[in-house]
PDB file of N, CA and C in Angstrom:
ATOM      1  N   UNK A   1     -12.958   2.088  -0.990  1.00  0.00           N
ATOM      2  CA  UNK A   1     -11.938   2.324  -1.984  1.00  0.00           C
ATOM      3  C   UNK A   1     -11.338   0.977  -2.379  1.00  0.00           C
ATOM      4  N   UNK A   2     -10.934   0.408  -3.688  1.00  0.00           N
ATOM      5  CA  UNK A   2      -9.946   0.048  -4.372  1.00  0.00           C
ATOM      6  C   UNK A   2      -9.097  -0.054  -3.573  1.00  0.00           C
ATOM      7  N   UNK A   3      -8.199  -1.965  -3.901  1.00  0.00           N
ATOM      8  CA  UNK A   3      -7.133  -1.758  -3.947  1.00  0.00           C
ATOM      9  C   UNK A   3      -5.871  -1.185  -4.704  1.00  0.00           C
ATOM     10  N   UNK A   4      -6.642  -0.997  -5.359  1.00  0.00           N
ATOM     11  CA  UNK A   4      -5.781  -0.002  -6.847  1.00  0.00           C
ATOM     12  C   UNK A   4      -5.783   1.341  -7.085  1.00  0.00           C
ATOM     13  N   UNK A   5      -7.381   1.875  -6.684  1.00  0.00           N
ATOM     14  CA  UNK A   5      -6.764   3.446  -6.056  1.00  0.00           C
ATOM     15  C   UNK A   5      -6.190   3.714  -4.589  1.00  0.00           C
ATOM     16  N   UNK A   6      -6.080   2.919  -4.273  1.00  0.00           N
ATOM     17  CA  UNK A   6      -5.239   3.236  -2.687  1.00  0.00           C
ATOM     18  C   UNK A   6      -4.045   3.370  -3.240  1.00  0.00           C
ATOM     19  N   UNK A   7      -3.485   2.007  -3.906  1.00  0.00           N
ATOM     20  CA  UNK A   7      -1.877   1.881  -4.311  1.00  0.00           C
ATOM     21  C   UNK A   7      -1.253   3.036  -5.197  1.00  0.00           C
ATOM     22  N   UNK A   8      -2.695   3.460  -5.891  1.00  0.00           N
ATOM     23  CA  UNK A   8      -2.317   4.661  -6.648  1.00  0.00           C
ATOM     24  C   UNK A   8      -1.881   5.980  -5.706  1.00  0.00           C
ATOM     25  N   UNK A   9      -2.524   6.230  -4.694  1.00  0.00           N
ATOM     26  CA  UNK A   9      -2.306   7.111  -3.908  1.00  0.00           C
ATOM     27  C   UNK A   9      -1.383   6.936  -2.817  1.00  0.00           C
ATOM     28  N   UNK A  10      -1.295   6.024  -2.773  1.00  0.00           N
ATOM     29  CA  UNK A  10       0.438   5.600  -2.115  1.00  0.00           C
ATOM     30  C   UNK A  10       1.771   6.296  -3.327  1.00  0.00           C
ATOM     31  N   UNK A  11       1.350   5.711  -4.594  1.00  0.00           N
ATOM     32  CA  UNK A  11       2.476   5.769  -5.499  1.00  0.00           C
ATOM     33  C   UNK A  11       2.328   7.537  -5.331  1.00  0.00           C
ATOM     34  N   UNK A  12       1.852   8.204  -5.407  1.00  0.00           N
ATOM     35  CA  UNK A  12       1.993   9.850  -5.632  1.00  0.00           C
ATOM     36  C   UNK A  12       2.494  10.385  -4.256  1.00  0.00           C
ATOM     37  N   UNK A  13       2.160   9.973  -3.166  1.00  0.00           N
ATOM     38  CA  UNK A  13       2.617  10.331  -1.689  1.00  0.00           C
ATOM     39  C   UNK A  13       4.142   9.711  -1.950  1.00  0.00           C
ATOM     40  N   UNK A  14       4.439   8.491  -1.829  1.00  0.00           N
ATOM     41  CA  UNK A  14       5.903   8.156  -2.210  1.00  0.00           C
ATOM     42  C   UNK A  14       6.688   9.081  -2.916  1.00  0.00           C
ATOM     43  N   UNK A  15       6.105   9.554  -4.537  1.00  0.00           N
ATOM     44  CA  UNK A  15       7.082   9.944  -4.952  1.00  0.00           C
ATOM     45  C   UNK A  15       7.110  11.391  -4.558  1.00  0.00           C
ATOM     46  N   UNK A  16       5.986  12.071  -4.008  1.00  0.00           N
ATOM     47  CA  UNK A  16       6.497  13.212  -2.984  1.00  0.00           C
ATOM     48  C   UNK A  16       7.250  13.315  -2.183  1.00  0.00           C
ATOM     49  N   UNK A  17       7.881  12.324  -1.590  1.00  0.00           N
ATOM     50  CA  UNK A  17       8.504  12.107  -0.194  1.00  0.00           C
ATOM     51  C   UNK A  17       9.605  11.973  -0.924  1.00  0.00           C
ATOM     52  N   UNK A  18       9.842  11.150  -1.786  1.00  0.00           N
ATOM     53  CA  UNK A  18      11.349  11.007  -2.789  1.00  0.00           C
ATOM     54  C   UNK A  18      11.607   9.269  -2.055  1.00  0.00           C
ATOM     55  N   UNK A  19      10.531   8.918  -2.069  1.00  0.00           N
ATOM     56  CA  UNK A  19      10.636   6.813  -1.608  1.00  0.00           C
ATOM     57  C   UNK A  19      10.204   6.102  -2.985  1.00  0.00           C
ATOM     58  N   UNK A  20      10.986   5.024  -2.781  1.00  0.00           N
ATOM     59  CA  UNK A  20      10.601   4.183  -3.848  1.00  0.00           C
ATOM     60  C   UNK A  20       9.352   3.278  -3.446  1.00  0.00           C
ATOM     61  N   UNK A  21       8.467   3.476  -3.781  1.00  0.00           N
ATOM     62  CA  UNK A  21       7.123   2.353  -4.292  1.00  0.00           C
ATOM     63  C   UNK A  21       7.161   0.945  -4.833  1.00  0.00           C
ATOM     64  N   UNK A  22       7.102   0.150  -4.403  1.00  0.00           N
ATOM     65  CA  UNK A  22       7.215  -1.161  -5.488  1.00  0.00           C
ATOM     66  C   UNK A  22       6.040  -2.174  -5.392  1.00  0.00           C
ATOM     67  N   UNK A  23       5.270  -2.630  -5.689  1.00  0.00           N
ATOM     68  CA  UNK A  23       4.057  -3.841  -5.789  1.00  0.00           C
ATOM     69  C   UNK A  23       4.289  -5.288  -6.385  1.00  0.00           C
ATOM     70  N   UNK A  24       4.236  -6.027  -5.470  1.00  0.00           N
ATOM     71  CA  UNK A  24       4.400  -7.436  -5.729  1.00  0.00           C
ATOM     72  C   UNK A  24       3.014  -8.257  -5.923  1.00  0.00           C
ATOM     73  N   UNK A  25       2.966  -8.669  -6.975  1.00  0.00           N
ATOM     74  CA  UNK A  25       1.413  -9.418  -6.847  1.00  0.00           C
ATOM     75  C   UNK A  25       1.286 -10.741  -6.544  1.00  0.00           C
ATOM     76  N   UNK A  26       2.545 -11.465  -7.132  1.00  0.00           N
ATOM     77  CA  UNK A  26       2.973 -12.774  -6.780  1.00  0.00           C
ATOM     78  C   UNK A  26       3.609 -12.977  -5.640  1.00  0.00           C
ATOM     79  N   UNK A  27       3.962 -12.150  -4.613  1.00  0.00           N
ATOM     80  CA  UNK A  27       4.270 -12.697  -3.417  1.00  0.00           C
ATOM     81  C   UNK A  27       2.846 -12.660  -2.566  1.00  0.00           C
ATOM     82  N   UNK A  28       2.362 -12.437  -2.887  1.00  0.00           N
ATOM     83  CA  UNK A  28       0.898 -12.358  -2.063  1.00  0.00           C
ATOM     84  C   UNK A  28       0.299 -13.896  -2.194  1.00  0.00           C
ATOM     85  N   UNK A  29       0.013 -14.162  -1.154  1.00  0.00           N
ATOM     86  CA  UNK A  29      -1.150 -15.626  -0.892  1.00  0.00           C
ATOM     87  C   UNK A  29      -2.666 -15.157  -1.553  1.00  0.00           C
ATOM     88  N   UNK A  30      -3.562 -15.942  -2.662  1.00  0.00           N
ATOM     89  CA  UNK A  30      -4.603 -15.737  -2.989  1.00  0.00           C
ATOM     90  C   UNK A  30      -4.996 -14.452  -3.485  1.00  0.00           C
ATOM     91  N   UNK A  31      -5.861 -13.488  -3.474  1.00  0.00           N
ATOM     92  CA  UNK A  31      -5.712 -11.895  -3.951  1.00  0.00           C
ATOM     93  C   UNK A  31      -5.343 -10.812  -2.940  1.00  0.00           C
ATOM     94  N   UNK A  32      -3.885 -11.367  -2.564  1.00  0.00           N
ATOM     95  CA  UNK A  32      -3.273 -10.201  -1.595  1.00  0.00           C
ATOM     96  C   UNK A  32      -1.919  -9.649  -2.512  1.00  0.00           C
ATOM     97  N   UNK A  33      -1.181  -9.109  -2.307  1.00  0.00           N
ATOM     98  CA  UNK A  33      -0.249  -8.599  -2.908  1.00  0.00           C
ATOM     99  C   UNK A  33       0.524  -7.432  -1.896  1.00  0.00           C
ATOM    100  N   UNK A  34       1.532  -8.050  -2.347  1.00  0.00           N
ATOM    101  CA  UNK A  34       2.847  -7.255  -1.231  1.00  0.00           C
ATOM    102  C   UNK A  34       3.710  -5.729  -1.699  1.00  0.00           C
ATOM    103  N   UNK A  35       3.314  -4.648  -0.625  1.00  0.00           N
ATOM    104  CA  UNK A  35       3.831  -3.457  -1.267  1.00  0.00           C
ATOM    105  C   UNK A  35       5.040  -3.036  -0.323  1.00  0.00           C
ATOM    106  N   UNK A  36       6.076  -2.363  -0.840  1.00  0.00           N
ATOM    107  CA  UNK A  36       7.062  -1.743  -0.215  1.00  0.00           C
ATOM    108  C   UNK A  36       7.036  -0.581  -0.514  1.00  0.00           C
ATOM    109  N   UNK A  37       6.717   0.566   0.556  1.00  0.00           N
ATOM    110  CA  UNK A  37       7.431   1.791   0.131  1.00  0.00           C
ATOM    111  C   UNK A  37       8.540   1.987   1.383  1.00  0.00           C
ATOM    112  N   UNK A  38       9.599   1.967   0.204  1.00  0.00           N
ATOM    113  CA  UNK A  38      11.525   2.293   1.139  1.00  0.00           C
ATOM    114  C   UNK A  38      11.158   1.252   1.953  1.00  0.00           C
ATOM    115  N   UNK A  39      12.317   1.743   3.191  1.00  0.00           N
ATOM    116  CA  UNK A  39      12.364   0.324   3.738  1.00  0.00           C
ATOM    117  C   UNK A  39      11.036  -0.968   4.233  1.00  0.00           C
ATOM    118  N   UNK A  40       9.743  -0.338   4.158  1.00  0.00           N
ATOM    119  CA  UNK A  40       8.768  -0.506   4.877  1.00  0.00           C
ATOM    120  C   UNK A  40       7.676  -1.491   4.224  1.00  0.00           C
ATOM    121  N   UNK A  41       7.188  -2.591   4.498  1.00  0.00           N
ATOM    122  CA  UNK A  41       6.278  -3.831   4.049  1.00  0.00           C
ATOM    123  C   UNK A  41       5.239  -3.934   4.358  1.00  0.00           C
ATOM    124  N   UNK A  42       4.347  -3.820   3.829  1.00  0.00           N
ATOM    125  CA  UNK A  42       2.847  -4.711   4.151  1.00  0.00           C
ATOM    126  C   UNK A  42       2.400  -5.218   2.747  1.00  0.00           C
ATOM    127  N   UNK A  43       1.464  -6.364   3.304  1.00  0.00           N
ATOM    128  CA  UNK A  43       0.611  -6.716   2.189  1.00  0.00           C
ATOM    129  C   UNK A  43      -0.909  -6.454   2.767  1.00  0.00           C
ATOM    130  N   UNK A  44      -1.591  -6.132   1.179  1.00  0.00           N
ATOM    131  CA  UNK A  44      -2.957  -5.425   0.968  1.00  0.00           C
ATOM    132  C   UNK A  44      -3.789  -6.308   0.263  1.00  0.00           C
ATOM    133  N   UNK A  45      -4.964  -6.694   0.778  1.00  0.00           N
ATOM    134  CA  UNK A  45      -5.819  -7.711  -0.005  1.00  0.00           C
ATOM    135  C   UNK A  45      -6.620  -7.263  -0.855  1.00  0.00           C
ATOM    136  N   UNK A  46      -6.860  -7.935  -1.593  1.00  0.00           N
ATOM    137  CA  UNK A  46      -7.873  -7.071  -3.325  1.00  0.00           C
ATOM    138  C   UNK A  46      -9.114  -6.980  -2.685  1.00  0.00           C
ATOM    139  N   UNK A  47     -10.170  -6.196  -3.463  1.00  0.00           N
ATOM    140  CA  UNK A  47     -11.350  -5.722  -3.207  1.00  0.00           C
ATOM    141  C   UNK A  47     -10.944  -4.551  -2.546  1.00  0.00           C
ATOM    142  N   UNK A  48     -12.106  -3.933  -1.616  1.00  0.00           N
ATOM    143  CA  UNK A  48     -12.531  -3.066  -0.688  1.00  0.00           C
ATOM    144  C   UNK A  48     -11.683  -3.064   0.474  1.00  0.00           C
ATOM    145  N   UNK A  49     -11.082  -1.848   1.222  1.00  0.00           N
ATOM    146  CA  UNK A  49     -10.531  -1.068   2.236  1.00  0.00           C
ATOM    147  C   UNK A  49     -11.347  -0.092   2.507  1.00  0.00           C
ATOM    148  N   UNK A  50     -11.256  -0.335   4.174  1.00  0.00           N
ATOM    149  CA  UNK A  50     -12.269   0.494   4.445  1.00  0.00           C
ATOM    150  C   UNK A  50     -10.889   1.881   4.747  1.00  0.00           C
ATOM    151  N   UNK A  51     -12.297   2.551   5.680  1.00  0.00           N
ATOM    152  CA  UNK A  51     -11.215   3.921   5.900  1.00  0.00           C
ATOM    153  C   UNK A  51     -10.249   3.520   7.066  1.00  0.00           C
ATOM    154  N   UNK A  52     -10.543   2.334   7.549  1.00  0.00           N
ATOM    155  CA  UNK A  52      -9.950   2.225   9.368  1.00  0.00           C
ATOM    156  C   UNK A  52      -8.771   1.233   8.900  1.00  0.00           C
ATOM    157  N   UNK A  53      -8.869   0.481   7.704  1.00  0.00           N
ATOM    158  CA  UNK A  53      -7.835  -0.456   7.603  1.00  0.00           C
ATOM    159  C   UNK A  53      -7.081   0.446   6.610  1.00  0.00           C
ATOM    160  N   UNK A  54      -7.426   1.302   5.590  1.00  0.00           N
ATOM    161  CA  UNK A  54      -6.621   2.231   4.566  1.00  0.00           C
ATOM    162  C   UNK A  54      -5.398   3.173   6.432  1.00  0.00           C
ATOM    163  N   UNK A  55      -6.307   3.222   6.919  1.00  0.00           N
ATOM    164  CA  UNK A  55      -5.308   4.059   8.567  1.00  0.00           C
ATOM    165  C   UNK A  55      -4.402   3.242   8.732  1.00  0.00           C
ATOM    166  N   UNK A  56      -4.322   1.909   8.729  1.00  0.00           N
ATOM    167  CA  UNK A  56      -3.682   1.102   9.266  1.00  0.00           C
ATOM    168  C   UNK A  56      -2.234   0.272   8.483  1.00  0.00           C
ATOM    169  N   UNK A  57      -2.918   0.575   7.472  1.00  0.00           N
ATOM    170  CA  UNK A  57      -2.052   0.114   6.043  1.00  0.00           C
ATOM    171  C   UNK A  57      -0.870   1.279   6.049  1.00  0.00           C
ATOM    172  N   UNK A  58      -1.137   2.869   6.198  1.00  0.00           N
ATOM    173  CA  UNK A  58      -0.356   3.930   6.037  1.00  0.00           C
ATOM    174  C   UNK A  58       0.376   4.175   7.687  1.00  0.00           C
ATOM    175  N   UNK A  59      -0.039   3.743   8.444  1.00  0.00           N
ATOM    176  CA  UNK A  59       0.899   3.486   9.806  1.00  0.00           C
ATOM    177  C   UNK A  59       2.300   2.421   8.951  1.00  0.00           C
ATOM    178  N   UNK A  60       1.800   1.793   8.742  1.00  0.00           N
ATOM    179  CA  UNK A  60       2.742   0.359   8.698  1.00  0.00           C
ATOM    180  C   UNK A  60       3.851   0.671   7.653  1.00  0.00           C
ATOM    181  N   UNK A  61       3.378   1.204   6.642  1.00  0.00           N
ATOM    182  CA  UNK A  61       4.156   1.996   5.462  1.00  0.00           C
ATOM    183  C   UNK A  61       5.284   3.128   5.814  1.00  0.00           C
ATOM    184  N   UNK A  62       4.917   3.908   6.697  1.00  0.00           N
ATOM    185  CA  UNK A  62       5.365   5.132   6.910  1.00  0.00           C
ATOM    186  C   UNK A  62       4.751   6.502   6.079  1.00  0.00           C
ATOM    187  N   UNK A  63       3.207   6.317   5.659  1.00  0.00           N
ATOM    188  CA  UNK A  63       2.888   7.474   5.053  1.00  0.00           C
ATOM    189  C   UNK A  63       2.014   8.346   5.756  1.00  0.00           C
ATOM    190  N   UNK A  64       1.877   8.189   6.902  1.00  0.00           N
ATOM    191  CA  UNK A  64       0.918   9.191   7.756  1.00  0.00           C
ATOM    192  C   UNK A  64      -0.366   9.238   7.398  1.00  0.00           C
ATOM    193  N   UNK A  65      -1.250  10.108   8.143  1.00  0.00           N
ATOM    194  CA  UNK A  65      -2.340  10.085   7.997  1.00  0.00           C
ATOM    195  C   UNK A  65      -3.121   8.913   8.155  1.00  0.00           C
TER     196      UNK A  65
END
């Protein structure tokens, strides 16, 4: 998967939950880019996520699964 359909599917889980989503592209080093949903931070590197790091990305977030 995309880093852009992941973020997309973050943004629809967020606004289910009633959290704000936000994407930073310029705080990211090289093609990474920094996401917040509510209080919660990670940054996500462009290209390909697998299924084990998409797990790992939604720990860190607070979106389960």
């Amino acid at each position: 998967m995309k880093r852009e359909q992941l973020i997309q599917k973050f943004r629809k889980e967020a606004k289910e939950k009633g959290l704000a989503l936000s994407v930073d592209m310029a705080r990211g080093k090289g093609g990474h880019c920094l996401v917040t949903v509510g209080d919660r931070v990670t940054v996500i590197p462009s290209g390909d996520i697998s299924p084990t790091f998409e797990k790992m990305i939604r720990k860190q977030l607070g979106l389960g699964n």
